[in-house]
N, C-alpha and C. Protein backbone atom coordinates (compact mmCIF):
# COMPACT_ATOMS: atom_id res chain seq x y z
N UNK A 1 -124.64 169.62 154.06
CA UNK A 1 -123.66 169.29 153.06
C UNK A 1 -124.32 168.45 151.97
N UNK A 2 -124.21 168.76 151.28
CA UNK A 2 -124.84 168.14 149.63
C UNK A 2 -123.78 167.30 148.80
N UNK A 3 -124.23 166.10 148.76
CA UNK A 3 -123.19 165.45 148.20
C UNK A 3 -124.03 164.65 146.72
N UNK A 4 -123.32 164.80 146.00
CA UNK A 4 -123.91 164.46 144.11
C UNK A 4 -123.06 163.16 143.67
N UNK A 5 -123.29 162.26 143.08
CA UNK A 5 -122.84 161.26 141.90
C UNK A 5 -122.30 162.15 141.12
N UNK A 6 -120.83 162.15 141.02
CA UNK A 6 -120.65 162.71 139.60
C UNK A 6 -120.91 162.72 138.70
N UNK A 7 -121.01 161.26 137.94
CA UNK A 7 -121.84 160.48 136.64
C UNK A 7 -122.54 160.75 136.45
N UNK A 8 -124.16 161.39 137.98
CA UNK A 8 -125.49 161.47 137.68
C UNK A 8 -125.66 162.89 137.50
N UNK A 9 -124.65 163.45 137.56
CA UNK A 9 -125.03 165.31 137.70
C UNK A 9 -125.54 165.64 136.29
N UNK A 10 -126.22 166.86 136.63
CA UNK A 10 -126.88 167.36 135.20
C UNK A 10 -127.87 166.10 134.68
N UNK A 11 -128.48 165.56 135.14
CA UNK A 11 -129.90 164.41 135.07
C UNK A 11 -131.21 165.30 135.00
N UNK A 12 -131.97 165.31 133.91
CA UNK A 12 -132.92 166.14 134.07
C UNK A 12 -133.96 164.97 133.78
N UNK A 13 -134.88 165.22 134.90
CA UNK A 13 -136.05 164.38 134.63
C UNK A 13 -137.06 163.56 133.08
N UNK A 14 -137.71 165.12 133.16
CA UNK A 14 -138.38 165.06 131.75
C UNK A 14 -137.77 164.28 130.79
N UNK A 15 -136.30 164.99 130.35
CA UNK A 15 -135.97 164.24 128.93
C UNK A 15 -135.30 162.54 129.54
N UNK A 16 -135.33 162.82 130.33
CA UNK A 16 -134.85 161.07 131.10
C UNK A 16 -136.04 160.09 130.39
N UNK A 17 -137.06 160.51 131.25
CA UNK A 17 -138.99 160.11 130.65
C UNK A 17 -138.75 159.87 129.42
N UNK A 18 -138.98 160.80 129.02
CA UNK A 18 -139.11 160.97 127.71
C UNK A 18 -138.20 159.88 126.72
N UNK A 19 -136.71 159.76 127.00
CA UNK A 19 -135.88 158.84 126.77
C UNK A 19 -136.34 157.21 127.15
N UNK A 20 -136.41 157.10 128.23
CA UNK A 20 -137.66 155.86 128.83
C UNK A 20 -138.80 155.43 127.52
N UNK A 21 -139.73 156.45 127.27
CA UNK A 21 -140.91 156.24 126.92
C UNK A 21 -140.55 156.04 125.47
N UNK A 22 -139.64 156.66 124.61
CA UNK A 22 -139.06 156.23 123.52
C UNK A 22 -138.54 154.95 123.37
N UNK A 23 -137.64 154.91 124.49
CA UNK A 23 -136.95 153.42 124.13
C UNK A 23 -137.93 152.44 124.32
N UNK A 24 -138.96 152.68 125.28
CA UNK A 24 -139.95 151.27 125.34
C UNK A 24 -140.89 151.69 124.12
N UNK A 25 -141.51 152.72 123.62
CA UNK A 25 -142.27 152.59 122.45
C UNK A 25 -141.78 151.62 121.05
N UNK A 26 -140.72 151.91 120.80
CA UNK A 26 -140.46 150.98 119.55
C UNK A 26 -140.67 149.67 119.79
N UNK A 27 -139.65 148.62 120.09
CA UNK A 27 -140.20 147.54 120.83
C UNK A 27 -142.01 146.97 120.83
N UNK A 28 -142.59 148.48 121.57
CA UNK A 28 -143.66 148.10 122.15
C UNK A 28 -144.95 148.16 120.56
N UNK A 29 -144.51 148.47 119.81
CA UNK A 29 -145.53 149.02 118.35
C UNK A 29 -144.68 148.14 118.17
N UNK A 30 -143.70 147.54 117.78
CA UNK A 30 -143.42 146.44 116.65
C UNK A 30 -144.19 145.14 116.98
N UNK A 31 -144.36 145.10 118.56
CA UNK A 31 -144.72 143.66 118.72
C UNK A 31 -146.17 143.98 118.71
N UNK A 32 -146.97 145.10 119.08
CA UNK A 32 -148.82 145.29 118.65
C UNK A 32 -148.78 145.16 117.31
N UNK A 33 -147.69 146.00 116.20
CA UNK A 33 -148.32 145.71 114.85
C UNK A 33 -148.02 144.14 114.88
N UNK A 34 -147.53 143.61 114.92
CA UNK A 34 -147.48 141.98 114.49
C UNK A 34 -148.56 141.35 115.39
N UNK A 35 -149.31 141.68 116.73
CA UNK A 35 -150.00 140.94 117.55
C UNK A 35 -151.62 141.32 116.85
N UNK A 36 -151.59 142.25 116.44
CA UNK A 36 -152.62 143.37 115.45
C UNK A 36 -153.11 142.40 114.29
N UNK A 37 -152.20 142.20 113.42
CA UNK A 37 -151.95 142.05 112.27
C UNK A 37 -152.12 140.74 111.97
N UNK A 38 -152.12 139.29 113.11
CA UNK A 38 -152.13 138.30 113.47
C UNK A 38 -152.98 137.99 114.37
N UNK A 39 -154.27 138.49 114.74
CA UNK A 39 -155.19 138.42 115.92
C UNK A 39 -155.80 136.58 116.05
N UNK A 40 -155.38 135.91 115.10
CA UNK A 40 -155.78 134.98 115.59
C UNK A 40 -154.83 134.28 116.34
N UNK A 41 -153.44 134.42 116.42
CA UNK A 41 -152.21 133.88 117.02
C UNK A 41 -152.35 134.36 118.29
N UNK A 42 -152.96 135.20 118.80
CA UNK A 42 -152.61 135.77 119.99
C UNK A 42 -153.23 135.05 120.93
N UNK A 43 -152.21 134.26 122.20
CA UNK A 43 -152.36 133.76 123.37
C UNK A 43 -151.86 134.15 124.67
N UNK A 44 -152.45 134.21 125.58
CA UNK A 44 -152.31 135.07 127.00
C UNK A 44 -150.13 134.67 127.26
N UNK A 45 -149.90 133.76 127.22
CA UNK A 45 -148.58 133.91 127.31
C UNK A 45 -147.69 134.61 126.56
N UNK A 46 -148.25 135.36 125.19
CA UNK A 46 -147.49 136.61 124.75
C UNK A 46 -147.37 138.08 125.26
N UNK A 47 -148.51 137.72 126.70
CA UNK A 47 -148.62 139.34 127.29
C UNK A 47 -146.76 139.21 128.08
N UNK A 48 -146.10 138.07 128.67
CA UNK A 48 -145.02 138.47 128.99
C UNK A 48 -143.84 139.44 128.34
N UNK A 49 -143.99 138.86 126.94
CA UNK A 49 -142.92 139.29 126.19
C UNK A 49 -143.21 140.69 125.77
N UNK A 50 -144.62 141.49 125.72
CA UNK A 50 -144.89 142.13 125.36
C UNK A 50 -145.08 143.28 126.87
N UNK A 51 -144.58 142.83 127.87
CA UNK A 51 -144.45 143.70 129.32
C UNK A 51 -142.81 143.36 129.17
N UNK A 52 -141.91 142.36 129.34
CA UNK A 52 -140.43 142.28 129.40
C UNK A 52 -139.82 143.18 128.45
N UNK A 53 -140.17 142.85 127.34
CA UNK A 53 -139.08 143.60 125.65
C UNK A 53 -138.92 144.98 125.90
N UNK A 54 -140.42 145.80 126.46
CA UNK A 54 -140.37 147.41 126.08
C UNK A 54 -139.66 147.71 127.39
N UNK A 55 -139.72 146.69 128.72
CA UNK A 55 -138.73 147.32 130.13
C UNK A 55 -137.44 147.36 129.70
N UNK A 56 -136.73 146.17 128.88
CA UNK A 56 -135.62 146.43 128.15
C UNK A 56 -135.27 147.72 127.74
N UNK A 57 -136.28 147.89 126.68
CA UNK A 57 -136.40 149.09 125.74
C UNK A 57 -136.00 150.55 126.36
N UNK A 58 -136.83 150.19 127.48
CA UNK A 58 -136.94 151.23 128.84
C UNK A 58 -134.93 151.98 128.97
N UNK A 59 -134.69 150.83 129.67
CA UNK A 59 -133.33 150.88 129.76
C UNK A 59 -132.30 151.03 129.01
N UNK A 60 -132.42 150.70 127.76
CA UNK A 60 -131.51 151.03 126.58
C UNK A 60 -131.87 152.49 125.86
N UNK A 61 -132.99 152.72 126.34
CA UNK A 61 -133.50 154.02 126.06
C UNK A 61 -132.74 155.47 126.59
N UNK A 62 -132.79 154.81 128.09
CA UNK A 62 -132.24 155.47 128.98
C UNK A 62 -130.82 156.06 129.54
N UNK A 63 -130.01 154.33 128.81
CA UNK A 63 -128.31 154.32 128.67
C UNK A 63 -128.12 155.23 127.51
N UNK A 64 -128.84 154.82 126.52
CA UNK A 64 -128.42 156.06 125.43
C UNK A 64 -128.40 157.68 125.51
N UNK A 65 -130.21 157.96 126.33
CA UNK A 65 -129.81 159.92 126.92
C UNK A 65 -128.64 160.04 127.63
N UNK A 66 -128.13 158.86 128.40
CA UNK A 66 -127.15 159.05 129.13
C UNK A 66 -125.73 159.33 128.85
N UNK A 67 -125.45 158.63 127.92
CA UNK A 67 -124.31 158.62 127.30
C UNK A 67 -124.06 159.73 126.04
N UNK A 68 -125.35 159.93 125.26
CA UNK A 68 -125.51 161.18 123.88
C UNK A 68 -125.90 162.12 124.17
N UNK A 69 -126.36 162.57 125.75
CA UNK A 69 -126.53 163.67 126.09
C UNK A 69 -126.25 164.23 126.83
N UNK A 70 -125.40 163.35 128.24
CA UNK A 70 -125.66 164.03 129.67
C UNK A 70 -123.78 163.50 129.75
N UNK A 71 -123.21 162.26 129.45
CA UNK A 71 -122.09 162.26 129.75
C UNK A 71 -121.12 162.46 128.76
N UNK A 72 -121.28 162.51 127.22
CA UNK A 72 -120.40 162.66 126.17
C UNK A 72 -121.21 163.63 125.57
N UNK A 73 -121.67 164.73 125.61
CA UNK A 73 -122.07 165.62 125.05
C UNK A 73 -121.92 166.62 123.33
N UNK A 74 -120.37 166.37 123.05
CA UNK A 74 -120.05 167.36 122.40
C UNK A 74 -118.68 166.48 122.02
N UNK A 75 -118.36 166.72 120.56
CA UNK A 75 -117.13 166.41 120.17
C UNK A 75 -117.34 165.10 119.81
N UNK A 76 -116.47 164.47 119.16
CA UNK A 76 -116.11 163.25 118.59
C UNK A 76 -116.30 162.15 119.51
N UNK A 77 -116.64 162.09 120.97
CA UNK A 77 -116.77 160.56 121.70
C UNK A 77 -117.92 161.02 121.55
N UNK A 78 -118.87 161.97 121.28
CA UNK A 78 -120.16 161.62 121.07
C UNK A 78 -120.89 160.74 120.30
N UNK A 79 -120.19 160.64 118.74
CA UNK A 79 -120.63 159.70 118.11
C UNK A 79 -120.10 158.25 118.70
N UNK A 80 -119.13 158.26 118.80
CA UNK A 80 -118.46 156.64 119.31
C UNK A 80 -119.58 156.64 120.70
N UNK A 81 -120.05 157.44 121.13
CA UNK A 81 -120.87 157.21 122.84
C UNK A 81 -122.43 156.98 121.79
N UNK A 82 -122.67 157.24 121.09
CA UNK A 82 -124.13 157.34 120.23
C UNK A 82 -123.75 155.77 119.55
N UNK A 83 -122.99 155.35 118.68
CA UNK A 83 -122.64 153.92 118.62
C UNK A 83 -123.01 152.71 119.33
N UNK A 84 -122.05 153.24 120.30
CA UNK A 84 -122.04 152.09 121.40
C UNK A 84 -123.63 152.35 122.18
N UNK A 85 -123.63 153.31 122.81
CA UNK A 85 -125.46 153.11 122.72
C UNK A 85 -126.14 152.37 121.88
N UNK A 86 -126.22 152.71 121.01
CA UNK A 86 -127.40 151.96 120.49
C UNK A 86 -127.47 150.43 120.32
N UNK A 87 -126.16 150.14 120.21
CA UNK A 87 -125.27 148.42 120.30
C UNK A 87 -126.36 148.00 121.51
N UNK A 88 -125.88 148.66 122.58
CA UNK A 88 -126.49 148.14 124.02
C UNK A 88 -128.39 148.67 124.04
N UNK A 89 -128.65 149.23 123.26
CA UNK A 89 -129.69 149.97 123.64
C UNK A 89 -130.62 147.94 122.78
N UNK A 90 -130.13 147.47 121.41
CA UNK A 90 -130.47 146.17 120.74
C UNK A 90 -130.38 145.27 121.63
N UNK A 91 -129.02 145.01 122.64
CA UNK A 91 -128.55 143.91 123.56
C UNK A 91 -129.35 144.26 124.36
N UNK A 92 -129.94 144.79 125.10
CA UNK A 92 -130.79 145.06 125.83
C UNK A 92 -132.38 144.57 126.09
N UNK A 93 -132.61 144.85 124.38
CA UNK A 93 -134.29 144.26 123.64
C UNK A 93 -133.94 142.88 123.83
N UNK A 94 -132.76 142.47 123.05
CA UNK A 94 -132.37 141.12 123.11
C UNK A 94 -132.57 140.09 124.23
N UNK A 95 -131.58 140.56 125.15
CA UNK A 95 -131.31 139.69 126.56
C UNK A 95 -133.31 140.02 127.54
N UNK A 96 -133.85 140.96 127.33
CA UNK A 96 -135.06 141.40 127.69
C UNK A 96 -136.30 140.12 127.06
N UNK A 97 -135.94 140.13 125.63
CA UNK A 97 -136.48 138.47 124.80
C UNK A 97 -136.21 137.27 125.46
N UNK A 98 -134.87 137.45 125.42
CA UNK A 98 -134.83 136.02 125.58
C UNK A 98 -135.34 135.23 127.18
N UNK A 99 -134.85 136.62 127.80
CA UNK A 99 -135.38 136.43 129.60
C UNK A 99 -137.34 135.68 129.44
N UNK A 100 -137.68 137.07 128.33
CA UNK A 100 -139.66 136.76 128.45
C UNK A 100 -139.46 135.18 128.01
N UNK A 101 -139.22 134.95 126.75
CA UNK A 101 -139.68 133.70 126.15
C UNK A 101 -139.10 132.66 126.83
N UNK A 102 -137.76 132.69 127.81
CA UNK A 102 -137.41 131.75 128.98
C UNK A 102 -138.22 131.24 129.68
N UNK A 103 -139.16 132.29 130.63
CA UNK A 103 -139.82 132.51 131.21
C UNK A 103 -141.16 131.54 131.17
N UNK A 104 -141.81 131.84 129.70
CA UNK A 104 -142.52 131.36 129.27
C UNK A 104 -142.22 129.74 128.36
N UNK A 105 -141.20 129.24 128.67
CA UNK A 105 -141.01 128.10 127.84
C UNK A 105 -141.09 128.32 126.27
N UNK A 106 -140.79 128.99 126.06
CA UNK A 106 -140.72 129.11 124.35
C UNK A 106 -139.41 129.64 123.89
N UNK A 107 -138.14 129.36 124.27
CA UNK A 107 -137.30 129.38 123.83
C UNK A 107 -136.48 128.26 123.94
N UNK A 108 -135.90 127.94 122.91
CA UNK A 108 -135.45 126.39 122.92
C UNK A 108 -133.88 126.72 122.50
């Protein structure tokens, strides 16, 4: 007997990844061009923020295929589901920041 998550049905790997590897890329190039661009600022306690932000990224990446592709597909809650994604996909980078620089004593 085979029993499924309703929510999770129709989950296809690849573009899951792929969704993953997007949402942590941005994040992850905004903070190299500025770590790049600034090579003398750079100190071993920025490798946290720069492993925490893009796992965020990861996940807001991921809520979004979820919601714009796999559970609101078609029709008008798609955009309101593409919205609200991306809201959470920012809160995500956000609360992911503030956790690293916690972490690291640099948030006051």
């Amino acid at each position: 007997m085979k029993t499924e998550i309703k929510f999770l049905q129709g989950i296809k790997a690849k573009p899951a990844i792929i969704a993953g590897i997007i949402g942590a890329g941005i994040p992850l190039s905004w903070l190299s061009f500025i770590i790049l661009t600034k090579e003398e600022l750079f100190e071993t306690w920025m490798l946290i923020p720069l492993t925490f932000i893009p796992i965020g990224g990861i996940f807001g990446g991921l809520f979004f295929y979820l919601m714009g592709f796999i559970w609101f597909p078609t029709g008008g809650k798609k955009f309101a589901a593409v919205v609200f994604s991306v809201l959470i996909y920012f809160i995500t980078i956000w609360i992911s920041a503030v956790l690293a620089f916690s972490i690291t004593g640099h948030w006051d």
